[in-house]
PDB file of N, CA and C in Angstrom:
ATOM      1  N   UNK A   1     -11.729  14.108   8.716  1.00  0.00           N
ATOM      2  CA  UNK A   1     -12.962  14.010   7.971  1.00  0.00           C
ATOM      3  C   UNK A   1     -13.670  12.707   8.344  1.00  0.00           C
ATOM      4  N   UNK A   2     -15.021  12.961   8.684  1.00  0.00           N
ATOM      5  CA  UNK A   2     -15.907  11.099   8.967  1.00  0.00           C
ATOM      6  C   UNK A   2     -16.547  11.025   7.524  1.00  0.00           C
ATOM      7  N   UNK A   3     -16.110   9.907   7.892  1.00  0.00           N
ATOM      8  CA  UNK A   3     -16.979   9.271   6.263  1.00  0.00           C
ATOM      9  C   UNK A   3     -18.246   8.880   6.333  1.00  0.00           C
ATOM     10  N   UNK A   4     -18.923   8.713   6.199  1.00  0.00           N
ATOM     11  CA  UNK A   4     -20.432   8.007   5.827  1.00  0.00           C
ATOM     12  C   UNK A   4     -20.325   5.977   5.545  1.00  0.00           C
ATOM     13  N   UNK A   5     -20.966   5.598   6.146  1.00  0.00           N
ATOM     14  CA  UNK A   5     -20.774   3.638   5.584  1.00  0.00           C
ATOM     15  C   UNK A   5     -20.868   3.731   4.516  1.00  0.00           C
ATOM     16  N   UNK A   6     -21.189   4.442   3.833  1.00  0.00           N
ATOM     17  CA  UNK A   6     -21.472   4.084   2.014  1.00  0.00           C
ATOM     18  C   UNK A   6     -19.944   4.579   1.783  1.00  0.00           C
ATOM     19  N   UNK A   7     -19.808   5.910   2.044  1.00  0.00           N
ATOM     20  CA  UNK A   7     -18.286   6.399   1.569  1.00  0.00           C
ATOM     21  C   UNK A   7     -17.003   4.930   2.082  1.00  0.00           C
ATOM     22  N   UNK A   8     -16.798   4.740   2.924  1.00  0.00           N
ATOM     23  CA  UNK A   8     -16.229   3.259   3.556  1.00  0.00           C
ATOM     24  C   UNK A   8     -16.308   2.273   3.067  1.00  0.00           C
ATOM     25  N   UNK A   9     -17.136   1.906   2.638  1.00  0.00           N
ATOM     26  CA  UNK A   9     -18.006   0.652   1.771  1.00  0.00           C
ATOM     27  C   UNK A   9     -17.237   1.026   0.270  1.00  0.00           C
ATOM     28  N   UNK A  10     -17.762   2.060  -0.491  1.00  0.00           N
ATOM     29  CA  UNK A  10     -16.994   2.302  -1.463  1.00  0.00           C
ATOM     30  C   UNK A  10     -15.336   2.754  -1.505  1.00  0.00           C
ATOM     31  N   UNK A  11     -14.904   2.756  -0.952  1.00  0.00           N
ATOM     32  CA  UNK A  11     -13.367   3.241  -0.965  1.00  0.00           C
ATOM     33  C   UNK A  11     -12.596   1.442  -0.591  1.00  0.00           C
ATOM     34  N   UNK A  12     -13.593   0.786   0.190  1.00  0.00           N
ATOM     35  CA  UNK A  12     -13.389  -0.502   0.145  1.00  0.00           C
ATOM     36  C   UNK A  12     -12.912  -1.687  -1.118  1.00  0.00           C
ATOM     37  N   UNK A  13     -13.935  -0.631  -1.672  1.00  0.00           N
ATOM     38  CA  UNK A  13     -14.239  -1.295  -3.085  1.00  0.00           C
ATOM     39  C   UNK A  13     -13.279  -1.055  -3.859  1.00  0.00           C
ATOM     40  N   UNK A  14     -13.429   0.398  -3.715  1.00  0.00           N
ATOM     41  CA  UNK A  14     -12.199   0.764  -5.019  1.00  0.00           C
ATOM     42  C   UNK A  14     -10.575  -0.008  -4.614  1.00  0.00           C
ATOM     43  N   UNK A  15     -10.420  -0.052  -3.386  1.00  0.00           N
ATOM     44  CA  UNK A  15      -8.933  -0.609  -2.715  1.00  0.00           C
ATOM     45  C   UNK A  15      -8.827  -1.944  -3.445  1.00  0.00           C
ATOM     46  N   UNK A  16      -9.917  -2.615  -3.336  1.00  0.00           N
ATOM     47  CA  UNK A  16      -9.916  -4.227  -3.566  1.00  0.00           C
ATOM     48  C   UNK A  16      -9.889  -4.384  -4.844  1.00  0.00           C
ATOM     49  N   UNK A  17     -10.143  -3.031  -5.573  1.00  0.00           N
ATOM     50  CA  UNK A  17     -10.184  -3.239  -6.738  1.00  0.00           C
ATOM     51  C   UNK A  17      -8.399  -2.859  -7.486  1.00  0.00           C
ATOM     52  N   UNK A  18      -8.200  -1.757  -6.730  1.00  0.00           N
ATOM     53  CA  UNK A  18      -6.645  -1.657  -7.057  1.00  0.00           C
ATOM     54  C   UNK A  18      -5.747  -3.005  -6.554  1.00  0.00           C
ATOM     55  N   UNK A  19      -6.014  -3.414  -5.303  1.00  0.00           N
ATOM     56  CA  UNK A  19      -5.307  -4.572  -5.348  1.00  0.00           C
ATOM     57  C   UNK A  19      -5.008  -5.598  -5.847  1.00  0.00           C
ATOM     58  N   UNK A  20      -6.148  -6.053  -6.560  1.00  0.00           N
ATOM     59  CA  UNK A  20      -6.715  -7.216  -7.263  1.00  0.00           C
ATOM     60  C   UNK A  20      -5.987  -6.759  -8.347  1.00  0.00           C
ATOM     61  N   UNK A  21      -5.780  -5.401  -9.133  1.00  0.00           N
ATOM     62  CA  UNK A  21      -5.205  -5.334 -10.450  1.00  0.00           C
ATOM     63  C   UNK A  21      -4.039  -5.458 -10.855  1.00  0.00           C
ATOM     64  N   UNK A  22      -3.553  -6.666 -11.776  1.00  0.00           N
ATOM     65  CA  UNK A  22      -2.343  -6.859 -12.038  1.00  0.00           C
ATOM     66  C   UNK A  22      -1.329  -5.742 -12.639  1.00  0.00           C
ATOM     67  N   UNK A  23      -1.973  -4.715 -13.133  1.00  0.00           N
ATOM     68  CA  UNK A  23      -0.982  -3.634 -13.632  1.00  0.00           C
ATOM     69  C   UNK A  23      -0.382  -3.022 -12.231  1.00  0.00           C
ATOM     70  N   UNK A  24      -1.434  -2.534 -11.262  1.00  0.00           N
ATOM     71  CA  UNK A  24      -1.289  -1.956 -10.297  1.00  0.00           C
ATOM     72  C   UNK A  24      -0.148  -2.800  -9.326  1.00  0.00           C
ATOM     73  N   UNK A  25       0.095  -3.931  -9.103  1.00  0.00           N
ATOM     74  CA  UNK A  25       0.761  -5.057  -8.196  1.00  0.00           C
ATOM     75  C   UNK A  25       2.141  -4.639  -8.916  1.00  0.00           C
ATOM     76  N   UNK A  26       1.828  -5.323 -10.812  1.00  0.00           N
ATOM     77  CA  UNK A  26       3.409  -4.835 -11.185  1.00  0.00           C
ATOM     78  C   UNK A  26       3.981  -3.590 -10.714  1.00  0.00           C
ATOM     79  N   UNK A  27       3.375  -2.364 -11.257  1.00  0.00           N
ATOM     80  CA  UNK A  27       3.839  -0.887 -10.491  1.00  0.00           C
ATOM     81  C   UNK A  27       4.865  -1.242  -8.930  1.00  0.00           C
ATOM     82  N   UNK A  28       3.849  -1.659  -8.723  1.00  0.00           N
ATOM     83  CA  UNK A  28       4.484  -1.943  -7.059  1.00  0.00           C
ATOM     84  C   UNK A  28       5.648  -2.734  -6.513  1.00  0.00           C
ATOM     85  N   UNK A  29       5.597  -3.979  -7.619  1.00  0.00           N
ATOM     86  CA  UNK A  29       6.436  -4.711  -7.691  1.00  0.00           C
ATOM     87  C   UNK A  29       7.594  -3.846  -8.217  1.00  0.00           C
ATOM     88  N   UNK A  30       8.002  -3.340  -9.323  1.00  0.00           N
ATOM     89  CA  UNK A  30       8.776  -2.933 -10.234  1.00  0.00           C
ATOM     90  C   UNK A  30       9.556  -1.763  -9.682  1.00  0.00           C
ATOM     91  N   UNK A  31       8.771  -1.036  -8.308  1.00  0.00           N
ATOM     92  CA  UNK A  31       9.314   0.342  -8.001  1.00  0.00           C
ATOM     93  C   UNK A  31      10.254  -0.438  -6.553  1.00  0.00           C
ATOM     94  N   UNK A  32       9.325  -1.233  -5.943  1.00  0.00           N
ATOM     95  CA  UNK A  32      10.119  -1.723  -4.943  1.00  0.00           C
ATOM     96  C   UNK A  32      11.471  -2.478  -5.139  1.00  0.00           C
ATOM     97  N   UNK A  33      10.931  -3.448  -6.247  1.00  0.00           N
ATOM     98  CA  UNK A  33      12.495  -3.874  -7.194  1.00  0.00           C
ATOM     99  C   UNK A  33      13.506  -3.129  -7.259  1.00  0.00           C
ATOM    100  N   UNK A  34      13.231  -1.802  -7.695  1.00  0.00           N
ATOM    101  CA  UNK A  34      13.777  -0.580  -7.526  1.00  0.00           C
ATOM    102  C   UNK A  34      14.736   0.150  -6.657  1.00  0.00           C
ATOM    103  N   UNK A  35      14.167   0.278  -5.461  1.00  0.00           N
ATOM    104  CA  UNK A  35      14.524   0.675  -4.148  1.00  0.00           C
ATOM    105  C   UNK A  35      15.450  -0.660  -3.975  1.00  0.00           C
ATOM    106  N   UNK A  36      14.889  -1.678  -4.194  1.00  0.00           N
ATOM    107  CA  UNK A  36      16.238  -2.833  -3.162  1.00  0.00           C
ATOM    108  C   UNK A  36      17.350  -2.667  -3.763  1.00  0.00           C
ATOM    109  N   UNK A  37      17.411  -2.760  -5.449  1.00  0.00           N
ATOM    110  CA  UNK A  37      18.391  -2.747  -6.164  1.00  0.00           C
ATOM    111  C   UNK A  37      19.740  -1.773  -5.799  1.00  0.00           C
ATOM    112  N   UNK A  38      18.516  -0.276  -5.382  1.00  0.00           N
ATOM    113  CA  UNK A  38      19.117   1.036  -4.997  1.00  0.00           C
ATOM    114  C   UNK A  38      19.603   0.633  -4.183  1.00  0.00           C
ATOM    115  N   UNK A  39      18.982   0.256  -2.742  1.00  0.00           N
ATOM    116  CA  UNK A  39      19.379  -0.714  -1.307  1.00  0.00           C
ATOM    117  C   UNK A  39      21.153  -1.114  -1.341  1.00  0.00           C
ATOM    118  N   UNK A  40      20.682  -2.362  -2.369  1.00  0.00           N
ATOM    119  CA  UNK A  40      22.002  -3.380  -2.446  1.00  0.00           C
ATOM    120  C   UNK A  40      23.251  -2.490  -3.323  1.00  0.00           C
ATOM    121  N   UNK A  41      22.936  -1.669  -4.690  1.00  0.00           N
ATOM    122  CA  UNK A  41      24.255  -0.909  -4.507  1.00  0.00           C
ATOM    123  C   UNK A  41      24.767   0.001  -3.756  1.00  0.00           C
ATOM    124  N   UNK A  42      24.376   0.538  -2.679  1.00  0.00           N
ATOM    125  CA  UNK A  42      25.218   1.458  -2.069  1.00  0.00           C
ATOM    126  C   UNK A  42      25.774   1.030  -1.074  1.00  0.00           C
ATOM    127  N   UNK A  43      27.052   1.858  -0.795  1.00  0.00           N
ATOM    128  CA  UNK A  43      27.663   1.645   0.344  1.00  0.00           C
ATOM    129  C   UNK A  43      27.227   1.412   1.577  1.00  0.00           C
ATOM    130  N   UNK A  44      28.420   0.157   2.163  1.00  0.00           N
ATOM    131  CA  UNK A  44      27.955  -0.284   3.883  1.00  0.00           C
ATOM    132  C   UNK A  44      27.496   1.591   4.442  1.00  0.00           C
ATOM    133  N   UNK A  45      28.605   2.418   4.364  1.00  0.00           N
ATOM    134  CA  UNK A  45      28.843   3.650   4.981  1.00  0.00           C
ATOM    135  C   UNK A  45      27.938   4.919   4.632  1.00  0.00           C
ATOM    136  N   UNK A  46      27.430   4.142   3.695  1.00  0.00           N
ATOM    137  CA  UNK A  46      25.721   5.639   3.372  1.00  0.00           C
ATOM    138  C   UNK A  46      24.504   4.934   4.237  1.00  0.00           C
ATOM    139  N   UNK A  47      24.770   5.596   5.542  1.00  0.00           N
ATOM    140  CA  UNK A  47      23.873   5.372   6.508  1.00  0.00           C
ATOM    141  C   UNK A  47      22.646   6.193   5.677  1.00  0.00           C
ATOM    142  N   UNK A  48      22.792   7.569   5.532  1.00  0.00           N
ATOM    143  CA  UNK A  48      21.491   8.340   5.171  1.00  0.00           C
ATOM    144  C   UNK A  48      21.282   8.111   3.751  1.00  0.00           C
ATOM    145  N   UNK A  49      21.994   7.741   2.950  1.00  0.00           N
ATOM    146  CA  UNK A  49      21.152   7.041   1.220  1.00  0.00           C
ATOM    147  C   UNK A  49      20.611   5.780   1.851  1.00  0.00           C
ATOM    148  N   UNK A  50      21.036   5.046   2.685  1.00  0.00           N
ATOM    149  CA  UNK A  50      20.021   3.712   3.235  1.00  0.00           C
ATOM    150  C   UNK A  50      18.922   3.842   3.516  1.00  0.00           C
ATOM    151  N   UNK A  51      19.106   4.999   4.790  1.00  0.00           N
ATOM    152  CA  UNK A  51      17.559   5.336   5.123  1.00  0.00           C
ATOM    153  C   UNK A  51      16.994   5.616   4.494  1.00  0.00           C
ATOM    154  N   UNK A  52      17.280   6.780   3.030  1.00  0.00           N
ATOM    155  CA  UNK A  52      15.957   7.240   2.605  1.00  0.00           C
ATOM    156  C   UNK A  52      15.339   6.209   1.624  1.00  0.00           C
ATOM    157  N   UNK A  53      16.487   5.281   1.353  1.00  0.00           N
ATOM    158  CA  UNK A  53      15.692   4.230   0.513  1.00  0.00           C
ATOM    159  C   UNK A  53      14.823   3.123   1.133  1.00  0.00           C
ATOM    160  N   UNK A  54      15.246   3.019   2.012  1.00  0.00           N
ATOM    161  CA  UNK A  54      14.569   2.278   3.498  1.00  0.00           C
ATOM    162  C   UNK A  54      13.177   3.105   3.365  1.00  0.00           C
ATOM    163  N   UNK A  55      13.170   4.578   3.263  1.00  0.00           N
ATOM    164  CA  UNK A  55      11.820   4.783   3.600  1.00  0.00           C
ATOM    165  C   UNK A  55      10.805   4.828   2.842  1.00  0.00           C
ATOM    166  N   UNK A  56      11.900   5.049   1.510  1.00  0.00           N
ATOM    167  CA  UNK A  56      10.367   4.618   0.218  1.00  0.00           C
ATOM    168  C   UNK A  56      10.486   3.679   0.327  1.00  0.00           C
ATOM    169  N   UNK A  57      10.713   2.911   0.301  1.00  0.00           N
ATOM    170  CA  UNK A  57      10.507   1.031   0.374  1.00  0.00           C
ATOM    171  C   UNK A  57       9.066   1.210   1.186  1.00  0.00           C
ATOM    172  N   UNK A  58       9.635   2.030   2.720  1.00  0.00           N
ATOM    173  CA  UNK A  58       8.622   1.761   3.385  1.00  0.00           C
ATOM    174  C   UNK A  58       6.839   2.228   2.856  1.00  0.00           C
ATOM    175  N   UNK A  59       7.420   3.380   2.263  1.00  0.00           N
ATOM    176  CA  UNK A  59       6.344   4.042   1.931  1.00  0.00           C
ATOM    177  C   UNK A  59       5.143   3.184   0.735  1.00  0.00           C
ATOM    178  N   UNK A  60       5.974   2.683  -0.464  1.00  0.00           N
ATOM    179  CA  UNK A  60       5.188   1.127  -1.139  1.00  0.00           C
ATOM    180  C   UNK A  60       4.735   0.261  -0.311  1.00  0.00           C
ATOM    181  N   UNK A  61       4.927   0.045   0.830  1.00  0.00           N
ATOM    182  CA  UNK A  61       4.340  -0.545   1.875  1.00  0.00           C
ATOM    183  C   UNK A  61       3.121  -0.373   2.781  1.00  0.00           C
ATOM    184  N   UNK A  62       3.668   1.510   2.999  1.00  0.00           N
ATOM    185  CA  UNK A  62       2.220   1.744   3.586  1.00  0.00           C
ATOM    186  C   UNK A  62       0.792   1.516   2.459  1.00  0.00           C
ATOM    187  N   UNK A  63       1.551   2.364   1.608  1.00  0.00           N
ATOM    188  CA  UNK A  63       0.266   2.286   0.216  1.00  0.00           C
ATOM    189  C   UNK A  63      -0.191   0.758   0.259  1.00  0.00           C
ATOM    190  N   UNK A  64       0.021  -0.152   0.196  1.00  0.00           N
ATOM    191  CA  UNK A  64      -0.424  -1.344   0.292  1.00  0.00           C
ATOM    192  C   UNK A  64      -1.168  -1.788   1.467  1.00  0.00           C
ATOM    193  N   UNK A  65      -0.902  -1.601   2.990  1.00  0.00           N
ATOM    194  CA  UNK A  65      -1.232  -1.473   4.046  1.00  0.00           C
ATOM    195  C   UNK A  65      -2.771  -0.857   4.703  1.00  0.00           C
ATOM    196  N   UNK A  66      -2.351   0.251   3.448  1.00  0.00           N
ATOM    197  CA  UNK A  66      -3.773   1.688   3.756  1.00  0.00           C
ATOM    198  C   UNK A  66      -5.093   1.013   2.680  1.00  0.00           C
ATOM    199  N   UNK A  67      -4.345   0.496   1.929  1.00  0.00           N
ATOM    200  CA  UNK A  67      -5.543  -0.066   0.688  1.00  0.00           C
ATOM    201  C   UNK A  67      -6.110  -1.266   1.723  1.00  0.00           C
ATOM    202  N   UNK A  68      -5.282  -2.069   2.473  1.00  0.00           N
ATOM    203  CA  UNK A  68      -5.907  -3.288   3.557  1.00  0.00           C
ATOM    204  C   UNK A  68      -6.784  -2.863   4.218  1.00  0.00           C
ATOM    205  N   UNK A  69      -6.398  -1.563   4.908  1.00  0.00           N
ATOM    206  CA  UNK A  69      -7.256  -1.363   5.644  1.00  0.00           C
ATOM    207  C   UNK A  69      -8.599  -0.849   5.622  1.00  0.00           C
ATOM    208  N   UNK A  70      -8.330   0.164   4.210  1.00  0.00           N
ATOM    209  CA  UNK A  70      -9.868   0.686   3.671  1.00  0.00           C
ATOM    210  C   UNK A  70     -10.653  -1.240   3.572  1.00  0.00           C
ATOM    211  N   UNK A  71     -10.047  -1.751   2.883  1.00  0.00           N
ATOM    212  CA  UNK A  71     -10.830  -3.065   2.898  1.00  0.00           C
ATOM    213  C   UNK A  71     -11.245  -3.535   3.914  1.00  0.00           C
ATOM    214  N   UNK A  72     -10.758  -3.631   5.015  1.00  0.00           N
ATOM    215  CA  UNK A  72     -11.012  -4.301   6.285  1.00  0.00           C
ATOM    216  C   UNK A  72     -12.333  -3.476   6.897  1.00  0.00           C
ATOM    217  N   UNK A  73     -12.175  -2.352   6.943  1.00  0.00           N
ATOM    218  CA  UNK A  73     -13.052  -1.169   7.467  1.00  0.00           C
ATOM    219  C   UNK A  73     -14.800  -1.252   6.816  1.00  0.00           C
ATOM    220  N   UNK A  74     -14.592  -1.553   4.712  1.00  0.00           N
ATOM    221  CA  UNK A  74     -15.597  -1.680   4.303  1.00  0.00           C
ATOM    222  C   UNK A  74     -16.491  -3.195   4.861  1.00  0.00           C
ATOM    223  N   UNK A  75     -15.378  -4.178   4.970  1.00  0.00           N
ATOM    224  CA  UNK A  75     -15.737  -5.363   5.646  1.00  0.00           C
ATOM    225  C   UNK A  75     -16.923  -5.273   6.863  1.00  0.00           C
ATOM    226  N   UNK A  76     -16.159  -4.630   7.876  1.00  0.00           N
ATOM    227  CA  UNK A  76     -16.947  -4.569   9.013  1.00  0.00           C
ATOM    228  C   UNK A  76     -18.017  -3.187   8.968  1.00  0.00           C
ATOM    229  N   UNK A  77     -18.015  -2.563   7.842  1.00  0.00           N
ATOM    230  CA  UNK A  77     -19.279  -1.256   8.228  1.00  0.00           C
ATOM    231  C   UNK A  77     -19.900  -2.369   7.290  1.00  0.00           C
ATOM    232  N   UNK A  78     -20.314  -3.049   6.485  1.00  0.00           N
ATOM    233  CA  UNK A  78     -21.572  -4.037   6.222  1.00  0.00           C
ATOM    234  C   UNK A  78     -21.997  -4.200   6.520  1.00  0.00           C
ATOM    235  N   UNK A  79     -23.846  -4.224   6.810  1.00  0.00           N
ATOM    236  CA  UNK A  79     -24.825  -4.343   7.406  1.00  0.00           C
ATOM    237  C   UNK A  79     -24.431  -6.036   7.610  1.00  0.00           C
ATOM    238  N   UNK A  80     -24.555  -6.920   8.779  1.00  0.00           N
ATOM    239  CA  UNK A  80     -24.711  -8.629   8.742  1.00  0.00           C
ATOM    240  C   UNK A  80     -26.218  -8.686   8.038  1.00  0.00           C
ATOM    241  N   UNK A  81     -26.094  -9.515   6.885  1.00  0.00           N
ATOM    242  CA  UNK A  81     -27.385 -10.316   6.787  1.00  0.00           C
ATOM    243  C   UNK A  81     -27.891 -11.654   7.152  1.00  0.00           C
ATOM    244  N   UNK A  82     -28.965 -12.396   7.012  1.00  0.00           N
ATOM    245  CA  UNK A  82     -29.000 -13.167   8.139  1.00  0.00           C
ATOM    246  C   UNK A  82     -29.155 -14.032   6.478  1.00  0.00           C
TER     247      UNK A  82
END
């Protein structure tokens, strides 16, 4: 799907706005807390309970990552003013 600069611009917005929000950070904080905790009790020998906790970990990560980038994106579709 192409977006429109306004659609970009606003999804910018809304990102910066989830980021910026302290409820939203705790969430993030609290689930990843989560996963390590999960992480650190299991066994050296659960290769595949590692990974999959490895991958939501990863996945709180992308979500954080994808919100950067809508930001970065609204950044540069901004008209420069002089």
């Amino acid at each position: 799907m192409t977006k429109t600069t306004q659609q970009i611009v606003d999804d910018g917005h809304f990102a910066k706005r989830l980021l910026d929000d302290v409820d939203f950070q705790r969430f993030l904080g609290e689930i990843e807390g989560d996963y390590w905790e999960m992480f650190n009790s299991s066994s050296d020998g659960d290769i595949g309970g590692r990974e999959a906790i490895f991958m939501k970990m990863r996945g709180t990560q992308m979500v954080k990552q994808k919100l950067r980038a809508w930001i970065d994106n609204a950044t540069l579709s901004k008209p420069l003013t002089k």
